[in-house]
C-alpha atoms as a PDB file:
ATOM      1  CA  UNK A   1    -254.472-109.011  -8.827  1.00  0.00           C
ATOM      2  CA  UNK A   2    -256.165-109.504 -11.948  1.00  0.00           C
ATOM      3  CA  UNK A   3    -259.650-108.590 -10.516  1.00  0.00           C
ATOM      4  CA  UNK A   4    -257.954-105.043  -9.397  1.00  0.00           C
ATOM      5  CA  UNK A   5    -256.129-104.543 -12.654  1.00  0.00           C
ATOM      6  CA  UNK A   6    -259.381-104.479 -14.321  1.00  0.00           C
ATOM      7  CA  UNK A   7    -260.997-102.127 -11.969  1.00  0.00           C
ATOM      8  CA  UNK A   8    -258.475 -99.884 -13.014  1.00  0.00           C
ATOM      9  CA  UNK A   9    -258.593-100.211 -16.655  1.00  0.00           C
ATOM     10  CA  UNK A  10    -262.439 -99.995 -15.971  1.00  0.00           C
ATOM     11  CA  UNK A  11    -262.056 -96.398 -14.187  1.00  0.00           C
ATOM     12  CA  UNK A  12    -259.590 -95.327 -16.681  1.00  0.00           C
ATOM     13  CA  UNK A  13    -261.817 -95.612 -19.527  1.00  0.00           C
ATOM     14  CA  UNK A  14    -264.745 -94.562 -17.179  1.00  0.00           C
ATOM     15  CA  UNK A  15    -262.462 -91.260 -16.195  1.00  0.00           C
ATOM     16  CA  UNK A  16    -261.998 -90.949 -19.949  1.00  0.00           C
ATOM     17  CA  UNK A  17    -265.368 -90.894 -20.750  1.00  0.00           C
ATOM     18  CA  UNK A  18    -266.646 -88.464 -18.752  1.00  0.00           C
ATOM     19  CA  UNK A  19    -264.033 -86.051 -18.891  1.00  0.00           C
ATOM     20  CA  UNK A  20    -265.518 -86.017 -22.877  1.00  0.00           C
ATOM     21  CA  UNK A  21    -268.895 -85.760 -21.898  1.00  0.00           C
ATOM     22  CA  UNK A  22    -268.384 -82.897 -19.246  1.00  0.00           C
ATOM     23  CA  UNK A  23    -266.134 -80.936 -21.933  1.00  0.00           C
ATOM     24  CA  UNK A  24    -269.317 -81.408 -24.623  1.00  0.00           C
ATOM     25  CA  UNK A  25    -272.190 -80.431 -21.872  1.00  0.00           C
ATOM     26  CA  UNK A  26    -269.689 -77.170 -20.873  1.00  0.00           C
ATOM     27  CA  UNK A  27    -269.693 -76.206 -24.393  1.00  0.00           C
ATOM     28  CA  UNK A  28    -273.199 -76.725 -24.977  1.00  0.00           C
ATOM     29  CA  UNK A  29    -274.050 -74.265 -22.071  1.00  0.00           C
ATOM     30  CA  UNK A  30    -271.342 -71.790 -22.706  1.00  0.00           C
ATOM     31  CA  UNK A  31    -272.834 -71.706 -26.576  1.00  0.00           C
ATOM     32  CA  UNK A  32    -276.452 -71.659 -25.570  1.00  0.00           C
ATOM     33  CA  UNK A  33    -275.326 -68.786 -22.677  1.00  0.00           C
ATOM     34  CA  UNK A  34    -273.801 -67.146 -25.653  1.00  0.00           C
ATOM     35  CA  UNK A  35    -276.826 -67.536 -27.982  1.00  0.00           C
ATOM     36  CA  UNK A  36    -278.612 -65.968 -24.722  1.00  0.00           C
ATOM     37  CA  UNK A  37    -280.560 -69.253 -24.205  1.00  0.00           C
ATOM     38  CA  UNK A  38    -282.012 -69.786 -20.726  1.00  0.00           C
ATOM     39  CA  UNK A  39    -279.409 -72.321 -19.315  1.00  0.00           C
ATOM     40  CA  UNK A  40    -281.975 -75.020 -18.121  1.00  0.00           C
ATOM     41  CA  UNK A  41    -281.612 -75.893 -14.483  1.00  0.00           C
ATOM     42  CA  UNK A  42    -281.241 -79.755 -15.207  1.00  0.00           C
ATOM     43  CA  UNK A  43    -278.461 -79.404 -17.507  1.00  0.00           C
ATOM     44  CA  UNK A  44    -275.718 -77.511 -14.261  1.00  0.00           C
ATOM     45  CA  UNK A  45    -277.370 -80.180 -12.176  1.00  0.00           C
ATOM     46  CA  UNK A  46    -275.768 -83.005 -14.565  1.00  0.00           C
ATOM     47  CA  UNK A  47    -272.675 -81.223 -14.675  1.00  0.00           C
ATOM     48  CA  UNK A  48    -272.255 -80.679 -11.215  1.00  0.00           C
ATOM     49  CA  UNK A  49    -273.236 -84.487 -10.359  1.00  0.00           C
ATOM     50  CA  UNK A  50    -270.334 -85.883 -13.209  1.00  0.00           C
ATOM     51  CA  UNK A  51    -268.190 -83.527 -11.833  1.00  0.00           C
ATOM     52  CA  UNK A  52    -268.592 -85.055  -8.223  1.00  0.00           C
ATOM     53  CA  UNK A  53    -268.139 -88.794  -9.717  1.00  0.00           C
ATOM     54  CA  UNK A  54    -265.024 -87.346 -11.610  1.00  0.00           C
ATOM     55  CA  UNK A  55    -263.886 -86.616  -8.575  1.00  0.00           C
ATOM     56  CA  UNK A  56    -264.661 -89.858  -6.557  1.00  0.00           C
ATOM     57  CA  UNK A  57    -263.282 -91.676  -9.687  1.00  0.00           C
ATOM     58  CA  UNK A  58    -260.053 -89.800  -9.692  1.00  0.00           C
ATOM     59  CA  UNK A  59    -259.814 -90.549  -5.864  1.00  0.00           C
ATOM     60  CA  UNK A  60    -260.211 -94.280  -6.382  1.00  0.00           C
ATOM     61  CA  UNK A  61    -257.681 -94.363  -9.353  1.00  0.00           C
ATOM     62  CA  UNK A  62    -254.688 -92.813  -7.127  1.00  0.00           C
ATOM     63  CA  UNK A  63    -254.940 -96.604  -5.525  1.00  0.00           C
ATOM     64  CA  UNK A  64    -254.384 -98.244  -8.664  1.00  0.00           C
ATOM     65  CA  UNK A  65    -251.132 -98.488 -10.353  1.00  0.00           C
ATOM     66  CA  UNK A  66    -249.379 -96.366 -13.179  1.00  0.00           C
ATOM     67  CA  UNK A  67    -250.004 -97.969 -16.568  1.00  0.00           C
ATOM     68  CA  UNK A  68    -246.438 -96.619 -17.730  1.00  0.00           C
END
């Protein structure tokens, strides 16, 4: 029990983390799009790959249980 208790705690900081990170690399493009910067191709290729993680990290924390 312990072992999946902190698996949780280790995707809930995880999930934390780069829900921060995406919300700073959005801004960065939207200001750079705004500053009419060429958007570089590597930088929607990061966001889309954290985005898919997000997403398998969200699915894996629905197993573990509420921390209220």
């Amino acid at each position: 029990m312990s072992n999946n208790n902190n698996k949780c705690q280790q995707l809930r900081e995880l999930h934390s983390r780069l829900i921060e990170e995406l919300r700073i690399l959005k801004e960065n493009l939207r200001e750079e799009e705004h500053e009419g910067m060429v958007t570089t191709f590597e930088t929607a290729t990061i966001i889309i790959s954290l985005q898919k993680t997000l997403s398998t990290i969200e699915l894996e924390l629905q197993k573990c249980p509420d921390t209220n």
